[in-house]
Protein backbone atom coordinates (compact mmCIF):
# COMPACT_ATOMS: atom_id res chain seq x y z
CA UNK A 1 159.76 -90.20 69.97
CA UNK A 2 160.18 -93.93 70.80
CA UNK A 3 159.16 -96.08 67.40
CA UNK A 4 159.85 -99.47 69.46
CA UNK A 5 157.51 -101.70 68.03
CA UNK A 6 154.83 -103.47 70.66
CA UNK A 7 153.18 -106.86 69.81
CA UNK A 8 149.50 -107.06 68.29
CA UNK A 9 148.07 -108.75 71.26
CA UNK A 10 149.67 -106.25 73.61
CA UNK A 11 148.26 -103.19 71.50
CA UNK A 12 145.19 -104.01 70.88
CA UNK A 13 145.04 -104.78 75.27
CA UNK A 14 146.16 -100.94 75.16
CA UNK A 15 144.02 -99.99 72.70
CA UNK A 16 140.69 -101.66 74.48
CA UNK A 17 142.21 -100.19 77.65
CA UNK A 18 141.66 -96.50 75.84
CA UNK A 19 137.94 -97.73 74.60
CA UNK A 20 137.08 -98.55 77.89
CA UNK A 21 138.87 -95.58 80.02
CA UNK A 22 135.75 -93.62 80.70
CA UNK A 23 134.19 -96.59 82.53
CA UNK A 24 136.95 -98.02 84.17
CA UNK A 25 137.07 -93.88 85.54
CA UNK A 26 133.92 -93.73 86.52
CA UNK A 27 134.29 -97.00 88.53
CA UNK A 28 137.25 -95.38 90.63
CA UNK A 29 135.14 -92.35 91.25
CA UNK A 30 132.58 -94.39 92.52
CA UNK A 31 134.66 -97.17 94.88
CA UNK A 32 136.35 -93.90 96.31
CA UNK A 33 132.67 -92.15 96.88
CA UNK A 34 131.18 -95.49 98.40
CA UNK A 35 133.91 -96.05 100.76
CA UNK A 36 135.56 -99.43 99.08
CA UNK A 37 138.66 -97.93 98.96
CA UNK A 38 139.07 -97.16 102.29
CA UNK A 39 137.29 -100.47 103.86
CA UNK A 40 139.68 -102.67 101.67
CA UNK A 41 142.73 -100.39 102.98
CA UNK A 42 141.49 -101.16 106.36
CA UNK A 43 141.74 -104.45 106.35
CA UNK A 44 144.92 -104.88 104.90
CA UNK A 45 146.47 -106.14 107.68
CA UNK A 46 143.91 -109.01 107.97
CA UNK A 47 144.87 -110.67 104.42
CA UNK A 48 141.96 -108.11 102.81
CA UNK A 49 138.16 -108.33 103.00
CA UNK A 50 135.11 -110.12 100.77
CA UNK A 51 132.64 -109.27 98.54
CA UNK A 52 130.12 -110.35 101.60
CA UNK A 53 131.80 -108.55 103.95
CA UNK A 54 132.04 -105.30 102.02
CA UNK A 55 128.37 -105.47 100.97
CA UNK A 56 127.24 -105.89 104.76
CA UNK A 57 129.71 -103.00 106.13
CA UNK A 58 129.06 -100.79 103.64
CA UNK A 59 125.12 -101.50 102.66
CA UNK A 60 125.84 -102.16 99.14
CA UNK A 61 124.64 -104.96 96.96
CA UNK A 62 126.56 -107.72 96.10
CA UNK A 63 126.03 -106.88 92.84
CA UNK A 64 127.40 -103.36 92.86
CA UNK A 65 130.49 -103.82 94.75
CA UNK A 66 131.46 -106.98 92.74
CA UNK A 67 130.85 -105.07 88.78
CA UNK A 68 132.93 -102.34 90.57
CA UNK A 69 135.58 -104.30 91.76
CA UNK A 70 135.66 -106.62 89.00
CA UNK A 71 136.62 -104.23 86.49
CA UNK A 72 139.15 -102.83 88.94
CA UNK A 73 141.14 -106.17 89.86
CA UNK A 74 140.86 -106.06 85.24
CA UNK A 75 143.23 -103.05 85.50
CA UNK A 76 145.17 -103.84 88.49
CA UNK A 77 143.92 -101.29 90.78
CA UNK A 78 142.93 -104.28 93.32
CA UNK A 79 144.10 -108.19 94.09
CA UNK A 80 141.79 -110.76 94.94
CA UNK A 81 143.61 -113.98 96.60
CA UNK A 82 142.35 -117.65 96.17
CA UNK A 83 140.16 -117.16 99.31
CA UNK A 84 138.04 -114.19 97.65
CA UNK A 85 139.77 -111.25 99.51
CA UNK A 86 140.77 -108.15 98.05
CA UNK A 87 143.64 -105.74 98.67
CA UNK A 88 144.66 -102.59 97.20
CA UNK A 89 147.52 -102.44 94.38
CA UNK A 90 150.18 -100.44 94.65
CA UNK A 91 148.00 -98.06 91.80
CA UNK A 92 144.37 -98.93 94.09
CA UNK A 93 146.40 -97.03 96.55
CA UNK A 94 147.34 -93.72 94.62
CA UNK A 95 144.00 -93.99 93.56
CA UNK A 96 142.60 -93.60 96.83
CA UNK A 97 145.19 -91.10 99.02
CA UNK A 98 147.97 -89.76 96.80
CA UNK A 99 146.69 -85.90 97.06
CA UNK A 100 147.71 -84.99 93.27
CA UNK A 101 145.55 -87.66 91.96
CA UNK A 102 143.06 -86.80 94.39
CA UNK A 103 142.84 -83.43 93.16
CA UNK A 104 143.02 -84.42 89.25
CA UNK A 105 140.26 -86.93 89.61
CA UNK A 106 137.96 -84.37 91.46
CA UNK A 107 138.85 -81.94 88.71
CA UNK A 108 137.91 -84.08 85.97
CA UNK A 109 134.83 -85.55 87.46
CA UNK A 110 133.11 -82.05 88.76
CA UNK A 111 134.56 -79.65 86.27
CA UNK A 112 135.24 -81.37 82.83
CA UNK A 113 133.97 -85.00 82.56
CA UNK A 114 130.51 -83.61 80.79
CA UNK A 115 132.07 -81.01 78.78
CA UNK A 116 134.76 -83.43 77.33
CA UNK A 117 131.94 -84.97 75.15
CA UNK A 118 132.32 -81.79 73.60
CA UNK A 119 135.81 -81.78 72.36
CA UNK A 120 135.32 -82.38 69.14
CA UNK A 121 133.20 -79.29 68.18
CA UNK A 122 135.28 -76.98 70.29
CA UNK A 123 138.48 -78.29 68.00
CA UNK A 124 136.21 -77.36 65.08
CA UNK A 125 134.91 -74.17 66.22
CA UNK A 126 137.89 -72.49 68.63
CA UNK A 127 135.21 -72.32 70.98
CA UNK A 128 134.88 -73.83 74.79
CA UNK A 129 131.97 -76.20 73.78
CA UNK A 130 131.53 -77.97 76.95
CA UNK A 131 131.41 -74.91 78.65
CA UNK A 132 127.46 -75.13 78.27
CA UNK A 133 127.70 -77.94 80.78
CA UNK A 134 128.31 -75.87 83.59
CA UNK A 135 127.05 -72.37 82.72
CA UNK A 136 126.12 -69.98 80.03
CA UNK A 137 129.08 -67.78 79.52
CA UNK A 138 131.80 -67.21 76.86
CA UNK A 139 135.32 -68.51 78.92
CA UNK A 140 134.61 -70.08 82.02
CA UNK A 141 136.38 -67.22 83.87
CA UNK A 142 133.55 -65.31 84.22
CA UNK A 143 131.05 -68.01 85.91
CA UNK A 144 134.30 -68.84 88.87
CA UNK A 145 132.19 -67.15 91.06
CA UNK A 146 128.94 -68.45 90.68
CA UNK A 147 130.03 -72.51 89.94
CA UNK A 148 128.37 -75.04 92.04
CA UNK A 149 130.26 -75.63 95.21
CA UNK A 150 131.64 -79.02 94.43
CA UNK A 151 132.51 -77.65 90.91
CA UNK A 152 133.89 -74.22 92.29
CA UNK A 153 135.88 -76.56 95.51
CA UNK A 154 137.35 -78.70 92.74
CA UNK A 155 138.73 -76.17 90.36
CA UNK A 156 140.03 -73.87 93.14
CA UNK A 157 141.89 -77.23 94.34
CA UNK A 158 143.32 -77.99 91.16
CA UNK A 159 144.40 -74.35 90.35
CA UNK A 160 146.31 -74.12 93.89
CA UNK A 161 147.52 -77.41 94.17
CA UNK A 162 150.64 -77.16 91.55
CA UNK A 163 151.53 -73.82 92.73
CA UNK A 164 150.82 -73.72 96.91
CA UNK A 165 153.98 -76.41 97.47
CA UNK A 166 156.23 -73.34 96.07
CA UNK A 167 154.83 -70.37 96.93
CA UNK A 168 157.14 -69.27 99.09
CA UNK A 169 159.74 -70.21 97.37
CA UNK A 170 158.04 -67.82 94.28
CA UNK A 171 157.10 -65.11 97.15
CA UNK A 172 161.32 -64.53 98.19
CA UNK A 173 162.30 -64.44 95.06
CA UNK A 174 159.41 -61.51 94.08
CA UNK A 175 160.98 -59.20 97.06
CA UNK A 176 164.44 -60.08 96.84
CA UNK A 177 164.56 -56.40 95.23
CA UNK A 178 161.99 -54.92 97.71
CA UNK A 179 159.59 -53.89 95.28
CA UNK A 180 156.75 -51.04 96.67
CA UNK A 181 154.26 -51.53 94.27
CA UNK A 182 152.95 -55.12 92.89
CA UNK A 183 150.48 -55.53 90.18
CA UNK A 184 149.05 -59.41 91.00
CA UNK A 185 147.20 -60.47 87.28
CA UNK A 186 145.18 -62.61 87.53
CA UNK A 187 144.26 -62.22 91.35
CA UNK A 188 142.35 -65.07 91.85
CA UNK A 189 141.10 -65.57 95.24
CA UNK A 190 143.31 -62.60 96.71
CA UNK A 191 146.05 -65.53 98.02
CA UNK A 192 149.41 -63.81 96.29
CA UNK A 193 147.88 -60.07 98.07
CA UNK A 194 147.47 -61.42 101.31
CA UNK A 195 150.41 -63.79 101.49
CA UNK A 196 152.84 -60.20 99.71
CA UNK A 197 150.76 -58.36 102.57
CA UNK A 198 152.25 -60.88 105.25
CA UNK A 199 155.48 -60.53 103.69
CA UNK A 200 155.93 -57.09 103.37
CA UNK A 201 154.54 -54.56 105.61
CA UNK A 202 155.52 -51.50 103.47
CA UNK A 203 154.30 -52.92 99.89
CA UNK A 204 151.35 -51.93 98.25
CA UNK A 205 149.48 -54.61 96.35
CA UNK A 206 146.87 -53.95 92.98
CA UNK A 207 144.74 -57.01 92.56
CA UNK A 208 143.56 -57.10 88.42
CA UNK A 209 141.21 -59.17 87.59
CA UNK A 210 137.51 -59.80 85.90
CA UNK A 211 135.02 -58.01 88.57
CA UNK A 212 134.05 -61.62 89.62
CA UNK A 213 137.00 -62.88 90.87
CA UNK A 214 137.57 -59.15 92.51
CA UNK A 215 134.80 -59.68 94.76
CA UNK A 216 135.92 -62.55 95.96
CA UNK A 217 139.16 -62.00 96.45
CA UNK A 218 138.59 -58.44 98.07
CA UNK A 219 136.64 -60.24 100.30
CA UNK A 220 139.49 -62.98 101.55
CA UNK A 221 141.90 -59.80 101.78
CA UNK A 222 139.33 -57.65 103.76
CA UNK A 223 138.88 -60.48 106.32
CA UNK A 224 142.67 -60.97 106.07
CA UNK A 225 143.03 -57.54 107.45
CA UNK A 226 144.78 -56.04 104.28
CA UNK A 227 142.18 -53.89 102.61
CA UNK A 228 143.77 -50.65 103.25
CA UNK A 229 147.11 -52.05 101.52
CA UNK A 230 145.90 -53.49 98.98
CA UNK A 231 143.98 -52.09 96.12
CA UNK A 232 142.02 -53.50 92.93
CA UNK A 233 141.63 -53.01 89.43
CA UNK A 234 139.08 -54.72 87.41
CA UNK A 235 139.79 -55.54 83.61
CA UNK A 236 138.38 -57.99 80.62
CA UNK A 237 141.71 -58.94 78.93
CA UNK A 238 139.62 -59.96 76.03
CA UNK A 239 138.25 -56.52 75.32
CA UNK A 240 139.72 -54.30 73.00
CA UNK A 241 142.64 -52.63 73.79
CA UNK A 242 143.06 -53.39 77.80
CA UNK A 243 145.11 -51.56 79.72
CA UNK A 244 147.04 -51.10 82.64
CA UNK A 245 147.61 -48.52 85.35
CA UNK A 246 150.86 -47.25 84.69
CA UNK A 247 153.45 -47.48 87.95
CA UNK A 248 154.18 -51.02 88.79
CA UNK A 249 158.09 -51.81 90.51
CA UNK A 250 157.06 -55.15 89.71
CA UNK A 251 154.22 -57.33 87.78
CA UNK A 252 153.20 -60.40 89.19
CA UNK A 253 151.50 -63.91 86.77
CA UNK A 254 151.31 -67.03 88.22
CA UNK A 255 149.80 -70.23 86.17
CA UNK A 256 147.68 -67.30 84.23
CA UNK A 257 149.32 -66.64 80.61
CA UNK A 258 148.53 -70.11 80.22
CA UNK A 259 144.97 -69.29 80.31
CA UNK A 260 144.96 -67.19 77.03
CA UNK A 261 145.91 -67.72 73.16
CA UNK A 262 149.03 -66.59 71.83
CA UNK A 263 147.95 -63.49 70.80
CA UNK A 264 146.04 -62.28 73.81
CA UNK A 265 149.38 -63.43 75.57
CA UNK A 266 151.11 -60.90 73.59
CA UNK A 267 148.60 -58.29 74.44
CA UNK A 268 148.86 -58.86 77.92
CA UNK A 269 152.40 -58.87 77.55
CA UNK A 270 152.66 -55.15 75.93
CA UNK A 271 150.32 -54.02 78.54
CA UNK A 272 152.68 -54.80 81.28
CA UNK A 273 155.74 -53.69 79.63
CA UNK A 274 153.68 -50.39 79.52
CA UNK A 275 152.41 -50.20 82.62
CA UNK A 276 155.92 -51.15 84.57
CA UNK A 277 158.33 -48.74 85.88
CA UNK A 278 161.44 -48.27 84.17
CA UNK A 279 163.34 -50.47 86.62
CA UNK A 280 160.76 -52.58 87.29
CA UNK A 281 160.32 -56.43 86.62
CA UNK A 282 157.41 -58.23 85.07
CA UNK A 283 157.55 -61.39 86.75
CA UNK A 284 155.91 -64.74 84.94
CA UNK A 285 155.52 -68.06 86.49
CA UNK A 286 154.65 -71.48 84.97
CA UNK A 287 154.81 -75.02 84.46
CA UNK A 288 156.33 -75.52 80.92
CA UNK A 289 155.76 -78.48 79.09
CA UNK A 290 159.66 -78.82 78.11
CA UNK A 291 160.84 -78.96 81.34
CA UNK A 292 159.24 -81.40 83.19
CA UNK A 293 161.46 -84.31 84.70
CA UNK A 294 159.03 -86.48 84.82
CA UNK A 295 156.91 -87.98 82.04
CA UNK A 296 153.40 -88.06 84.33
CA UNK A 297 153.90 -84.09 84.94
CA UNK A 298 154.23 -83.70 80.94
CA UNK A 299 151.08 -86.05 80.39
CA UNK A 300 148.98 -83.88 83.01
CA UNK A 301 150.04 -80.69 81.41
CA UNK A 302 149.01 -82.41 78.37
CA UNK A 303 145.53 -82.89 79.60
CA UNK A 304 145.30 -80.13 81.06
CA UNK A 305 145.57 -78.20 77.61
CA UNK A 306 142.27 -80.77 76.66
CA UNK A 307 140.43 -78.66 79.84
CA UNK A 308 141.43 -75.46 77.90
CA UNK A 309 140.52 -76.49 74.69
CA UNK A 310 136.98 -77.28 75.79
CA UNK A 311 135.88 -75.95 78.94
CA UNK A 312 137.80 -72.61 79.40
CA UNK A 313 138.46 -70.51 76.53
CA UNK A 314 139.01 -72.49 73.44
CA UNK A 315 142.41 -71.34 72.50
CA UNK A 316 144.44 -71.78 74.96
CA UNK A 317 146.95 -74.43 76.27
CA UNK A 318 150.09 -75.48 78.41
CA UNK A 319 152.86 -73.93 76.80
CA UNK A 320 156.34 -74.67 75.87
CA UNK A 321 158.97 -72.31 77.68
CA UNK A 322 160.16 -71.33 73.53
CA UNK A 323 156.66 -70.16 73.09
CA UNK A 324 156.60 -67.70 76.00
CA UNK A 325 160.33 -66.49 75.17
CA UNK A 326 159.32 -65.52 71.71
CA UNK A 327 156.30 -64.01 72.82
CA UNK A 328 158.25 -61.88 75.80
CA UNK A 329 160.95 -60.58 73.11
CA UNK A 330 157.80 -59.44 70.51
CA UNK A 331 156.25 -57.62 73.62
CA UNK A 332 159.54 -54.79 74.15
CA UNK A 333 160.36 -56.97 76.87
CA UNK A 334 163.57 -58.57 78.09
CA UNK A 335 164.15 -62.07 79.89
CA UNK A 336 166.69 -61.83 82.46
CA UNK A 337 166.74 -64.31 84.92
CA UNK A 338 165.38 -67.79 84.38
CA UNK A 339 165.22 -69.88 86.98
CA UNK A 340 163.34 -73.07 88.72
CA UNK A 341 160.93 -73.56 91.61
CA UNK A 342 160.57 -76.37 93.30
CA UNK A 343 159.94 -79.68 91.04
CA UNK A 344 157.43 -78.19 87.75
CA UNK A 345 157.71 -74.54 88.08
CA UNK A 346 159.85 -71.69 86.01
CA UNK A 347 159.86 -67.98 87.07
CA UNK A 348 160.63 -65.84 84.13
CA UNK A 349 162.09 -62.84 85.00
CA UNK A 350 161.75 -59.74 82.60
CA UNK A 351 162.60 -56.04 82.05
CA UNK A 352 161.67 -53.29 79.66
CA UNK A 353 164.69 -53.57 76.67
């Protein structure tokens, strides 16, 4: 860690910029909602547009649009020239159409921006305490199914978007040994059994997941065309003693170990080195926090752990690649390949020892 030492004046800008970040947020959702963004973006190529003009187009006070873009030309998200015309920054721009960002804001406004008030008392208590913001249940698992749509839309977006880019990438590498039988944990919306089904036209998929997320996803792979190939099994990894139907060639976990403490990791774990053949593989794929090249993908991660912590389960986080390894060796199990995919992700690669 860096100990360079940074001026008074320019940490205590830093530190007002950290008071103020829930505002300054708020004010981006809200120029991206009311269409400022996108009017200022259009008229880039005429030197940018005024506070009149933008008030008349888009039937917004004066007012409003000027607090809004005020604080937003404070933290260099938008310019405003001599004559009173604003552009976008380079960062108003990211703001507005980089996809990632797109999909982070709409995560943290619709699924955890109420709940993160919270954070302190789920610290205390190892329980999600902002949870309560969006439904009465214990881990936020169990109310997927029944979140309001822009709430559901925005954490199915998130969850997809740092695994979709290499997903076929993942999918070769799961049948480069032309496995019959997959076990896909944590099944989601059905997306790994339809896209295997696609793949493989002899393999037989088991979707495991909480009944919830079952009926959903048996529904996407029924109107896929894949219901006769592809099978469920419905389980509550936080009950006592789960199990798994023994016969798996191979044992499928994207982005979903993440989603559970240590020791329910191990659980899970033991259960799949159970339930997998002798030859078979138990496959695990994630974004580690010790191998990102990037400093921004570390920081989401980061955050992301914060979403954990107080809206899903409590106890869980983004891990580091060590913690996984020790927790793969303690389960009977055996890493044997390691290997990246695409920019963030890691596919572990295990065996019964």
């Amino acid at each position: 860690m860096s100990k360079t030492r940074i001026k008074a004046i320019d940490a205590v800008q830093e530190a007002e910029k950290i008071a103020f970040a829930p505002f300054v947020f708020q004010a981006v959702v809200s120029l991206r909602k009311l269409g400022i963004f996108n009017l200022i973006f259009q008229n880039r190529k005429k030197g940018g547009i005024g506070l009149e003009d933008i008030s008349k187009k888009l039937n917004i006070s004066t007012y409003g649009v000027g607090v809004l873009l005020e604080i937003a030309e404070s933290y260099n998200i938008v310019d405003k020239d001599d004559a009173g015309n604003f552009e976008l920054t380079t960062i108003g721009y990211f703001l507005a159409f980089d996809r990632t960002v797109d999909v982070n804001i709409n995560f943290t406004q619709e699924v955890c921006y109420k709940g993160l008030f919270h954070l302190t008392e789920a610290i205390e208590t190892g329980k999600p305490a902002g949870l309560k913001e969006l439904g009465n249940w214990k881990t936020i698992y169990e109310g997927l199914s029944v979140l309001q749509p822009d709430v559901q839309k925005a954490w199915f977006e998130f969850d997809h978007h740092y695994s979709d880019e290499v997903f076929q990438e993942a999918m070769e590498f799961v049948f480069r040994n032309n496995p019959k039988t997959i076990y896909d944990v944590g099944a989601n919306t059905g997306k790994f059994a339809i896209s295997g089904s696609k793949y493989s036209d002899s393999v037989s998929i088991k979707m495991i997941d909480l009944p919830g997320q079952l009926k959903i996803a048996r529904g996407n792979v029924a109107a896929a065309g894949f219901a006769d190939r592809v099978s469920h099994y419905e389980i509550d990894w936080l009950s006592k003693n789960p199990q798994l139907p023994k016969g798996a060639d191979a044992i499928w976990m994207s982005q979903f170990l993440d989603c559970f403490s240590e020791d329910e990791i191990l659980t899970i774990l033991k259960a799949c080195a159970a339930a997998v053949n002798d030859h078979g593989e138990v496959l695990i794929m994630e974004t580690f926090t010790d191998r990102q090249r990037f400093d921004n993908a570390k920081f989401i991660l980061e955050a992301t752990s914060l979403y954990f912590t107080v809206m899903a389960n409590g106890n869980s986080k983004m891990y580091p690649s060590t913690v996984l390894k020790k927790l793969i060796d303690q389960a009977g199990l055996e890493l044997k390949e390691d290997i990246a995919v695409g920019e963030y992700h890691t596919i572990f690669a295990c065996k019964k020892k």
